[in-house]
N, C-alpha and C. Protein backbone atom coordinates (compact mmCIF):
# COMPACT_ATOMS: atom_id res chain seq x y z
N UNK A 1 -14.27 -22.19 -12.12
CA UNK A 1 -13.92 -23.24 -13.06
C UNK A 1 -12.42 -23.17 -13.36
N UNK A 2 -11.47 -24.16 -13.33
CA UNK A 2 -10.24 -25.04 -13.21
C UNK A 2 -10.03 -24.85 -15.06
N UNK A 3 -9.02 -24.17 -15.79
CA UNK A 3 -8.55 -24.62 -16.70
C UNK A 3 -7.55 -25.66 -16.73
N UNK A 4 -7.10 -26.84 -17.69
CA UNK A 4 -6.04 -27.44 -17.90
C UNK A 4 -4.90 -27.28 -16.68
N UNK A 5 -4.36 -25.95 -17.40
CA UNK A 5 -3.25 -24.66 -17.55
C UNK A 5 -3.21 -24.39 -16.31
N UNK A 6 -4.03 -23.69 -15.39
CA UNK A 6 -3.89 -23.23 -14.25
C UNK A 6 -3.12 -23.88 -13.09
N UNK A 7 -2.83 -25.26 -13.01
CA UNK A 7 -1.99 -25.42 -11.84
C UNK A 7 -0.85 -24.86 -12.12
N UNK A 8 0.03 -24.94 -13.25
CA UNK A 8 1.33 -24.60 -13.98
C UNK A 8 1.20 -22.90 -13.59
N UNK A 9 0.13 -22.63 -13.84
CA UNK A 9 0.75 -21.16 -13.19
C UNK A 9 0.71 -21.09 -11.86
N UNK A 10 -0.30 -21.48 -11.20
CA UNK A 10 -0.31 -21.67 -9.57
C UNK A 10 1.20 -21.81 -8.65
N UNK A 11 1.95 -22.33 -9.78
CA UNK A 11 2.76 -23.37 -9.70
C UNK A 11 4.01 -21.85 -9.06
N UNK A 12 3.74 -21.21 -10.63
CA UNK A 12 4.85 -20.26 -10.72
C UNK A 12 4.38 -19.87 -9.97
N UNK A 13 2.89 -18.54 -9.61
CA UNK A 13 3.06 -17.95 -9.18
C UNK A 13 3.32 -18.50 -7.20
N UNK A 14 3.41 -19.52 -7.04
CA UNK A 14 4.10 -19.95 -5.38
C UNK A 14 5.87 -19.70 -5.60
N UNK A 15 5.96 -20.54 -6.52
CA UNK A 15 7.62 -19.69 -7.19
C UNK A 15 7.78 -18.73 -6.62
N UNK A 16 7.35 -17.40 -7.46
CA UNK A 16 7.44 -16.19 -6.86
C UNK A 16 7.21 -15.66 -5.49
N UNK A 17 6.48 -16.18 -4.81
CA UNK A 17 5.81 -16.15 -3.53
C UNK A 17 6.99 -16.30 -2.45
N UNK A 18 7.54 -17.86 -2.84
CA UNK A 18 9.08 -18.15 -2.46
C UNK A 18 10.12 -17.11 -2.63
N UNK A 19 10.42 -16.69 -3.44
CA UNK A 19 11.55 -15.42 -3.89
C UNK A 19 11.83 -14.20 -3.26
N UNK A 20 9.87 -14.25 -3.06
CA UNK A 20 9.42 -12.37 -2.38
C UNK A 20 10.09 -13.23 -0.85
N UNK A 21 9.71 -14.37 -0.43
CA UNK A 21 10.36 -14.37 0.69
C UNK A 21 11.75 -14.38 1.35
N UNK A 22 12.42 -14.87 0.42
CA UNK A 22 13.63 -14.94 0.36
C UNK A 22 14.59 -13.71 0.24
N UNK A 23 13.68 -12.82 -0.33
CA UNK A 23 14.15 -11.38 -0.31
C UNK A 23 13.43 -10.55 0.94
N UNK A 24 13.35 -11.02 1.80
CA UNK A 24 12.96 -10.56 2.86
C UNK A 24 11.18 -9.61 3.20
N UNK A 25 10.64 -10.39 1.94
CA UNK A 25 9.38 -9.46 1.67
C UNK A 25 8.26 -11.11 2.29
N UNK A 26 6.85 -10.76 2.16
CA UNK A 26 6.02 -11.40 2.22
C UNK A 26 6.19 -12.27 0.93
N UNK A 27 5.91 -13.26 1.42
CA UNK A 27 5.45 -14.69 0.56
C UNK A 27 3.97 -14.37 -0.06
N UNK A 28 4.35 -13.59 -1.26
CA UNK A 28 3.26 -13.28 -2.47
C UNK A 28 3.84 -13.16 -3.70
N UNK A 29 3.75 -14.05 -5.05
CA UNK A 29 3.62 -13.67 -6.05
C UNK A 29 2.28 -13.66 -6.75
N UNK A 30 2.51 -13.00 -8.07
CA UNK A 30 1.70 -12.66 -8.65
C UNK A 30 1.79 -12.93 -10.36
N UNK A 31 1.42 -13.22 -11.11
CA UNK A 31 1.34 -13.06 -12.37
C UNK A 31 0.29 -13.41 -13.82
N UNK A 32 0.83 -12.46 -15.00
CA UNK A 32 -0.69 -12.03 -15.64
C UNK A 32 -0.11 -12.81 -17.23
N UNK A 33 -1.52 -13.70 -17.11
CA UNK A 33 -1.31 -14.91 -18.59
C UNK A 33 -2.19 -14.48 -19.40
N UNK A 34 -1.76 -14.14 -20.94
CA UNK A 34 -2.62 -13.83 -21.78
C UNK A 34 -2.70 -14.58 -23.03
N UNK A 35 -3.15 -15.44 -23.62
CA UNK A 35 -3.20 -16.47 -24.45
C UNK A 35 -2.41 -17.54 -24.46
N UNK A 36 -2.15 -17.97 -23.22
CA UNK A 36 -1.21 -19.04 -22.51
C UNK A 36 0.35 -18.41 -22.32
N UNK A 37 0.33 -17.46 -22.68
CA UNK A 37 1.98 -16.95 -22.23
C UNK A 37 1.99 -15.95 -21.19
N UNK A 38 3.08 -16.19 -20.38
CA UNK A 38 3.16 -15.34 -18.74
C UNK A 38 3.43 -14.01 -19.67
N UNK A 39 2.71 -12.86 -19.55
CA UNK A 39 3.27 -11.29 -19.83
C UNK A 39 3.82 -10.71 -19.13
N UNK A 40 3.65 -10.89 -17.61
CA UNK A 40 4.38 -9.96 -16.39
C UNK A 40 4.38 -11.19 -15.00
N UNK A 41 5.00 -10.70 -14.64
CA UNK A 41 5.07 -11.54 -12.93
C UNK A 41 5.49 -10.29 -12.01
N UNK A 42 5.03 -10.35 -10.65
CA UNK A 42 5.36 -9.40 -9.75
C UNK A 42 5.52 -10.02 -8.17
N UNK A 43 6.18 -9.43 -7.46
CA UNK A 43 6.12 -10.58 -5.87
C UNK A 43 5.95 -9.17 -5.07
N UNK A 44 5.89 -9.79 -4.09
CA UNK A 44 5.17 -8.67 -2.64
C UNK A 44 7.07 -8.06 -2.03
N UNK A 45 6.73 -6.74 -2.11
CA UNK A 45 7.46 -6.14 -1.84
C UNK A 45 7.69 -4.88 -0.74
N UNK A 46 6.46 -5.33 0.36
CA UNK A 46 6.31 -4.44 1.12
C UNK A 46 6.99 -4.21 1.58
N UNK A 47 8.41 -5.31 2.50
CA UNK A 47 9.14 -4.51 3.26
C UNK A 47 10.98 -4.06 2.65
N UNK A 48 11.08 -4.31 1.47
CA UNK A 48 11.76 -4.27 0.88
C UNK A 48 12.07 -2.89 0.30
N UNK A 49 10.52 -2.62 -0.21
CA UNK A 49 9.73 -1.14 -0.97
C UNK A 49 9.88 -0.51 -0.26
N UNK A 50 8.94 -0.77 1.24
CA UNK A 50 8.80 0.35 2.45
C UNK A 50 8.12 0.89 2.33
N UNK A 51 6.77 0.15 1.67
CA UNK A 51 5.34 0.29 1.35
C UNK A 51 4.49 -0.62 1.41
N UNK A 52 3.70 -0.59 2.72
CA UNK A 52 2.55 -1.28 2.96
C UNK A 52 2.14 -1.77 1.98
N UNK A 53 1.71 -1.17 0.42
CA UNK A 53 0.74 -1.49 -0.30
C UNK A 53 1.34 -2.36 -1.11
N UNK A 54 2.27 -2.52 -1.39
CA UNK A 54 3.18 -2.92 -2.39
C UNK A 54 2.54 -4.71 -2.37
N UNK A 55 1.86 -5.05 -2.30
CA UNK A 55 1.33 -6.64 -2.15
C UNK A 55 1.44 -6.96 -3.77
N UNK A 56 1.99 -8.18 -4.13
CA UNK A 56 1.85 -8.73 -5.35
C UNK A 56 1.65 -8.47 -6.40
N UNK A 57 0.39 -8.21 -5.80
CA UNK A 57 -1.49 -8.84 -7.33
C UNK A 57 -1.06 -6.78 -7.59
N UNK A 58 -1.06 -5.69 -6.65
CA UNK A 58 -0.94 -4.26 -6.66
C UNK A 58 0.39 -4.02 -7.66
N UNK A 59 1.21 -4.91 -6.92
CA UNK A 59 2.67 -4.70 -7.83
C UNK A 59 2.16 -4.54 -9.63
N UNK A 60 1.36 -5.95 -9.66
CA UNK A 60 1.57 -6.66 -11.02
C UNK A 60 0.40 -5.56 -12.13
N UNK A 61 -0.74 -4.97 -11.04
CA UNK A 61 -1.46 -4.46 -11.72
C UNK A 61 -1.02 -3.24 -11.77
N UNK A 62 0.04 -2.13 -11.40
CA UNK A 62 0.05 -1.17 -11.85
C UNK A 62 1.47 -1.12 -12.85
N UNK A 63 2.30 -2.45 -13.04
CA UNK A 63 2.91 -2.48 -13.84
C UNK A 63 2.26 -2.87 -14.91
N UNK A 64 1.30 -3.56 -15.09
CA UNK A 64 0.36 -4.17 -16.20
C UNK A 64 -0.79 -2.84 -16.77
N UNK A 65 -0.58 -1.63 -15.76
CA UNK A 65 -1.66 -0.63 -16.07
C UNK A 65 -0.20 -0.13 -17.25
N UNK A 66 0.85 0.13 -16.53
CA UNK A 66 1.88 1.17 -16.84
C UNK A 66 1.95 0.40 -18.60
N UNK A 67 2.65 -0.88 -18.67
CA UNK A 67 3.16 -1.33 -19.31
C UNK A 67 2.55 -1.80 -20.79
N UNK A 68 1.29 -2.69 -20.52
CA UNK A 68 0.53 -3.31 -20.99
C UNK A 68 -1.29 -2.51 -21.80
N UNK A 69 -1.28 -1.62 -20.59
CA UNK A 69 -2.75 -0.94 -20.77
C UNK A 69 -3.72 -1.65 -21.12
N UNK A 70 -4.87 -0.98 -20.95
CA UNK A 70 -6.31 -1.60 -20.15
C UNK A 70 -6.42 -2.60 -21.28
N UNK A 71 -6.68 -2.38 -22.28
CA UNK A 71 -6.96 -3.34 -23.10
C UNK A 71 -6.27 -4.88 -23.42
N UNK A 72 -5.16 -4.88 -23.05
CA UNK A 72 -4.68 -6.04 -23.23
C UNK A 72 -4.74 -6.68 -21.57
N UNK A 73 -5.05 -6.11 -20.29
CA UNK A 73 -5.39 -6.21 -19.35
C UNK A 73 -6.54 -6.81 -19.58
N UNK A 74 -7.60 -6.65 -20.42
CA UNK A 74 -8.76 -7.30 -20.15
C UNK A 74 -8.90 -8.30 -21.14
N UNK A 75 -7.79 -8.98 -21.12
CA UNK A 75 -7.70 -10.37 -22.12
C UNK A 75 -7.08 -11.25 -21.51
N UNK A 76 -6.49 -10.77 -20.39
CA UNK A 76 -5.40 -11.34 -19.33
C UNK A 76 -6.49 -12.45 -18.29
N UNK A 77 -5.72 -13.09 -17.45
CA UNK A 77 -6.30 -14.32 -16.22
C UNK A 77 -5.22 -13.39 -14.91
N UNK A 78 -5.41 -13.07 -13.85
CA UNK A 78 -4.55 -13.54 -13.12
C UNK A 78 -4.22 -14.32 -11.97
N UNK A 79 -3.04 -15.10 -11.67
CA UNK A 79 -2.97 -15.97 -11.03
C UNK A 79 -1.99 -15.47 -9.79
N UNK A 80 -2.15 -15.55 -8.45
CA UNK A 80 -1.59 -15.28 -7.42
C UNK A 80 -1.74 -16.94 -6.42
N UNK A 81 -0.45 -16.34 -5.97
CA UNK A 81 -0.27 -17.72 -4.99
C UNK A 81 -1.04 -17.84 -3.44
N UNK A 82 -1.99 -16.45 -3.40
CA UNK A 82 -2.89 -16.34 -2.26
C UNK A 82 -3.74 -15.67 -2.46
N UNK A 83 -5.05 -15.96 -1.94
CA UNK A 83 -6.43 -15.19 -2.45
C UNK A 83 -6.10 -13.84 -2.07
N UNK A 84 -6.13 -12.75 -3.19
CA UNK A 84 -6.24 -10.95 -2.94
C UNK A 84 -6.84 -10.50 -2.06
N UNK A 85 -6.14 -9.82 -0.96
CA UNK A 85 -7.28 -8.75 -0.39
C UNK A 85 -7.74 -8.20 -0.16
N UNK A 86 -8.49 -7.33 0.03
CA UNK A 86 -9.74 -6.25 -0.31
C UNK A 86 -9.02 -5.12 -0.93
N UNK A 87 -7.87 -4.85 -0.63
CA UNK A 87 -6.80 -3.90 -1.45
C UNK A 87 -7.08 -4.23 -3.13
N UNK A 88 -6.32 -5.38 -2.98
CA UNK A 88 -5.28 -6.24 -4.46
C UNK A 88 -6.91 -6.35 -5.15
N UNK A 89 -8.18 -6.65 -4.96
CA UNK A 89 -9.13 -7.01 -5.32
C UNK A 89 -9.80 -6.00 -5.80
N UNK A 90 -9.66 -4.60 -5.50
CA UNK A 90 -10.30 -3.35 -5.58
C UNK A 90 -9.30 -3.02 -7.17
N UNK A 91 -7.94 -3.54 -7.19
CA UNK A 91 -7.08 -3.18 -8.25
C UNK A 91 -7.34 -3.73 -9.05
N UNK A 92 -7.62 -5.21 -9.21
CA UNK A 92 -7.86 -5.94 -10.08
C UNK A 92 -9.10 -5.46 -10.47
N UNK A 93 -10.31 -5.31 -10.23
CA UNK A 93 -11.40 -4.75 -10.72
C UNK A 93 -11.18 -3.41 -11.39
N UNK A 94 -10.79 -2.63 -11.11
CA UNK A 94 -10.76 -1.10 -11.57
C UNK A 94 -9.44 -1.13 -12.79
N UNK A 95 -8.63 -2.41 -12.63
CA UNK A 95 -7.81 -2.53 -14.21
C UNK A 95 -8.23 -3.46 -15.37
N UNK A 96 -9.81 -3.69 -15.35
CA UNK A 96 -10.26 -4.49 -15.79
C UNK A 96 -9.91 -5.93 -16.36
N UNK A 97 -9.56 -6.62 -15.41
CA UNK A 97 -8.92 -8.02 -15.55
C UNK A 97 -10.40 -9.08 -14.93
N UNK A 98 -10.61 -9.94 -16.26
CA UNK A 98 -11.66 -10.74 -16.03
C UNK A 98 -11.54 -12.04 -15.16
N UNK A 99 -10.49 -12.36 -14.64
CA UNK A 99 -10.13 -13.35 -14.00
C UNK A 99 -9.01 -13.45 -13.57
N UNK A 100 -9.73 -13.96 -11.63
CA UNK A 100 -8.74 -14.51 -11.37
C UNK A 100 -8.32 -16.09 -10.72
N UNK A 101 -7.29 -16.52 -10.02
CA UNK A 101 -7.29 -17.83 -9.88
C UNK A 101 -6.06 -17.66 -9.18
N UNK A 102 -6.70 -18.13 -7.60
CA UNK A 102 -5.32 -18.21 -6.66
C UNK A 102 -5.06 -19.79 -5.92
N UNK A 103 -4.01 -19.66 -5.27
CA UNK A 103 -3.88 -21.25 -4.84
C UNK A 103 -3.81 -21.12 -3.63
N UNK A 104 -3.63 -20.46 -2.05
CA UNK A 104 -3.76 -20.63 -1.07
C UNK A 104 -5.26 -19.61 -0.79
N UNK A 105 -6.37 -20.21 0.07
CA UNK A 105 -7.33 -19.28 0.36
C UNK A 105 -6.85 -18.40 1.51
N UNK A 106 -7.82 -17.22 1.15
CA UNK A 106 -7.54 -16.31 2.36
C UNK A 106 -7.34 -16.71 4.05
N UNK A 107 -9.02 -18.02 4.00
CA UNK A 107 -9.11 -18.24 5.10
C UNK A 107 -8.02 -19.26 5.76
N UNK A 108 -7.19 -20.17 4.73
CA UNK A 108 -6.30 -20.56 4.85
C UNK A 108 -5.28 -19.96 5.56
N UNK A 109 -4.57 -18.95 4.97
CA UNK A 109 -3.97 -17.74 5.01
C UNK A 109 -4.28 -17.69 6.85
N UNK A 110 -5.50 -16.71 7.31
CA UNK A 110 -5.47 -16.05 8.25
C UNK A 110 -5.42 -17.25 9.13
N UNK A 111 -5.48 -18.67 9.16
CA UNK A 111 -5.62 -19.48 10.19
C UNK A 111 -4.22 -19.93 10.66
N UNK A 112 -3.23 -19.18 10.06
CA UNK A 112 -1.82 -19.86 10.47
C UNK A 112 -1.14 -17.81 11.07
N UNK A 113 -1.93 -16.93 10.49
CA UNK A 113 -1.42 -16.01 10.53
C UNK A 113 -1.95 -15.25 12.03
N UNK A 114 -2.69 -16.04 12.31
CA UNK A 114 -3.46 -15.23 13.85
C UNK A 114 -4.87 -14.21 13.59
N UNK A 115 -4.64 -14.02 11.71
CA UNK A 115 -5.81 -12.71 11.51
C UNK A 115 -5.59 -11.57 11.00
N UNK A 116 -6.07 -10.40 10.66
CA UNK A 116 -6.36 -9.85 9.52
C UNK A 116 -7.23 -9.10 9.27
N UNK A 117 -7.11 -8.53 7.99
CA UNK A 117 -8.66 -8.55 7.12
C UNK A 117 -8.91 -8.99 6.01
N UNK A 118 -9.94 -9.78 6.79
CA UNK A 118 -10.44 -10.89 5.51
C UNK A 118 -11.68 -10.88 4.79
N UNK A 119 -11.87 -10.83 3.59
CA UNK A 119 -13.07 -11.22 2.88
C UNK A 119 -12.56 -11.20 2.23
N UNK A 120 -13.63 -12.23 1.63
CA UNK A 120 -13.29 -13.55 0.04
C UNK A 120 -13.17 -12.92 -0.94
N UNK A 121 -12.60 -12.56 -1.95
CA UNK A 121 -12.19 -12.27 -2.91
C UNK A 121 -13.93 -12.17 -3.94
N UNK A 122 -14.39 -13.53 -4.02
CA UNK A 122 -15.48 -13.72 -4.43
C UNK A 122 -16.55 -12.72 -4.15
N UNK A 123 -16.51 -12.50 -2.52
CA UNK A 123 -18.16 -12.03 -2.33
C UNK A 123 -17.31 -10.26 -2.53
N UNK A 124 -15.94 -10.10 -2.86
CA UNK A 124 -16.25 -8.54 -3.09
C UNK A 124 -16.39 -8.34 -4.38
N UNK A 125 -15.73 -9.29 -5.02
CA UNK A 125 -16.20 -9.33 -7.04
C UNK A 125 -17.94 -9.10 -6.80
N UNK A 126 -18.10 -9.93 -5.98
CA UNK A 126 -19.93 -10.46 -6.62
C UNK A 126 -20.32 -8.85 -6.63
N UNK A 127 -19.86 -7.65 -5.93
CA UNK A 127 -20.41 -6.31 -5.67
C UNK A 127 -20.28 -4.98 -7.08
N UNK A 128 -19.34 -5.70 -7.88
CA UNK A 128 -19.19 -5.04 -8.82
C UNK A 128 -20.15 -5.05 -10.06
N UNK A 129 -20.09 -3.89 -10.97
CA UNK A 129 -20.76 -4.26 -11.46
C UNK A 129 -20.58 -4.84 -13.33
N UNK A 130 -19.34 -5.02 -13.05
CA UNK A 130 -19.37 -6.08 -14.55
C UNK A 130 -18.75 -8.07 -13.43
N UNK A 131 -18.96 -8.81 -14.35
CA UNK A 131 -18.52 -10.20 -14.38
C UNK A 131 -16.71 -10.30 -13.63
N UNK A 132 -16.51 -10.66 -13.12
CA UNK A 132 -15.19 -11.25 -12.81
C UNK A 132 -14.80 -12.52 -12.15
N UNK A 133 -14.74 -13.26 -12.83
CA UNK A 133 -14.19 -14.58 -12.42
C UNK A 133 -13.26 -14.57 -11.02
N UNK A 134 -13.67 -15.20 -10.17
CA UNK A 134 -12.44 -15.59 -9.19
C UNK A 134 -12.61 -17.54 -9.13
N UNK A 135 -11.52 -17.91 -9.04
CA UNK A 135 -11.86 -20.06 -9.31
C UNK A 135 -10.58 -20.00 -8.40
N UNK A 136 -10.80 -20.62 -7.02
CA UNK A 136 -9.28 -20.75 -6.26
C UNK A 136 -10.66 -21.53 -4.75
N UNK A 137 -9.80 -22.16 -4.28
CA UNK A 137 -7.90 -22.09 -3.93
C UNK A 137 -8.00 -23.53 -4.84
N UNK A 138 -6.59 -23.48 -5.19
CA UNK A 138 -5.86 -24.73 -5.99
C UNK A 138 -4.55 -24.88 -5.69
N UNK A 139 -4.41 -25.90 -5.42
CA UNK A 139 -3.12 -26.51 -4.96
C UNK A 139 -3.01 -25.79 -3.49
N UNK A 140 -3.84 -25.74 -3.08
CA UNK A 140 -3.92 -25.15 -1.48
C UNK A 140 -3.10 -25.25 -0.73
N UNK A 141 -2.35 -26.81 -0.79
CA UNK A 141 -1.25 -27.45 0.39
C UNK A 141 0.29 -26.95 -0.16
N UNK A 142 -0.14 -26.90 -1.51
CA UNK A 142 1.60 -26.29 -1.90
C UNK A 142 1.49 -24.75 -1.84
N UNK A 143 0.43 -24.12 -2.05
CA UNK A 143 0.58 -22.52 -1.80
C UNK A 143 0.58 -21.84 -0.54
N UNK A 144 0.19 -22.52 0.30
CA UNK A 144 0.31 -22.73 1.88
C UNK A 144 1.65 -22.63 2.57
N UNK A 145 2.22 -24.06 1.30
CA UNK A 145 3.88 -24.18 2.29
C UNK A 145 4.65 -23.19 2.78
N UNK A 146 4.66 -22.42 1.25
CA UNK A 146 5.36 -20.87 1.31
C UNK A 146 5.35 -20.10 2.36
N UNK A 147 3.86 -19.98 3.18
CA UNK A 147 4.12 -19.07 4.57
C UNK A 147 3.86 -19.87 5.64
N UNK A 148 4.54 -21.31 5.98
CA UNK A 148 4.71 -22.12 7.29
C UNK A 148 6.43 -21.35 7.85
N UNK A 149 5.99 -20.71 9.11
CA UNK A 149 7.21 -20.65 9.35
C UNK A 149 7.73 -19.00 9.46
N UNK A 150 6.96 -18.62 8.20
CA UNK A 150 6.69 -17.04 8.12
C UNK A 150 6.34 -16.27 8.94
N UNK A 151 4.75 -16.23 9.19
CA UNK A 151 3.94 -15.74 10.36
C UNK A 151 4.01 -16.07 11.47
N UNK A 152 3.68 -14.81 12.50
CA UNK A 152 3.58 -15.27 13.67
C UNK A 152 2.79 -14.73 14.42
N UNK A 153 1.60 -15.91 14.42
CA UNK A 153 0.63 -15.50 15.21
C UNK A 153 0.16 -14.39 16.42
């Protein structure tokens, strides 16, 4: 389910997505809204870092563990400009964040990228065992743009 609100962050977090690329990293941002105000933003910094893991949604949640702590974490939405994967999704669950909401899908994602590893964000939430919202893809064609051009098959 689609709040109001959510394209506007979709929005940003492709923003960011743009930036991480521009800085020579993957086209991923990330960021965490808690009663309609952005608290943190984070972009993918793998090759910048010189850490594989460094993806976005990982960035944003262990600055949001560091910064913020669990509790105000689990009042939070977060919004990324590409569906999490099985990494970023394992983080988001274990920092207890009830939602999330991305704008390019995974499968989107791997069909310009040649491939991967993929599973839906959704069917690895559905395995847990509290509630977590995932509502995406939105704005699919603009969160997309960000990695035309990027990948190579």
């Amino acid at each position: 389910m689609f709040l109001q609100e959510d394209e506007n962050y979709i929005r940003r977090a492709v923003a960011l997505a743009a930036a991480a690329r521009e800085k020579g990293n993957h086209p991923f941002g990330a960021l965490l809204v808690r009663d309609g105000e952005i608290v943190l933003e984070a972009e993918n910094t793998v090759n910048t870092g010189v850490d594989v893991t460094a993806h976005a949604e990982l960035n944003l949640v262990r600055k949001g563990w560091q910064e913020l702590g669990s509790e105000v974490l689990a009042e939070c939405t977060l919004y990324t400009s590409t569906e999490p994967c099985a990494m970023c999704c394992g983080a988001i669950y274990w920092a207890g964040i009830p939602r999330v909401v991305f704008g390019c899908s995974g499968e989107a994602l791997y069909g310009i990228t040649g491939g991967g590893l993929h599973t839906p964000a959704v069917e690895i939430f559905a395995h847990g065992s509290r509630a977590l919202e995932a509502a995406g893809p939105l704005l699919e064609n603009e969160a997309l743009a960000v990695h035309l051009g990027y990948w190579k098959a």
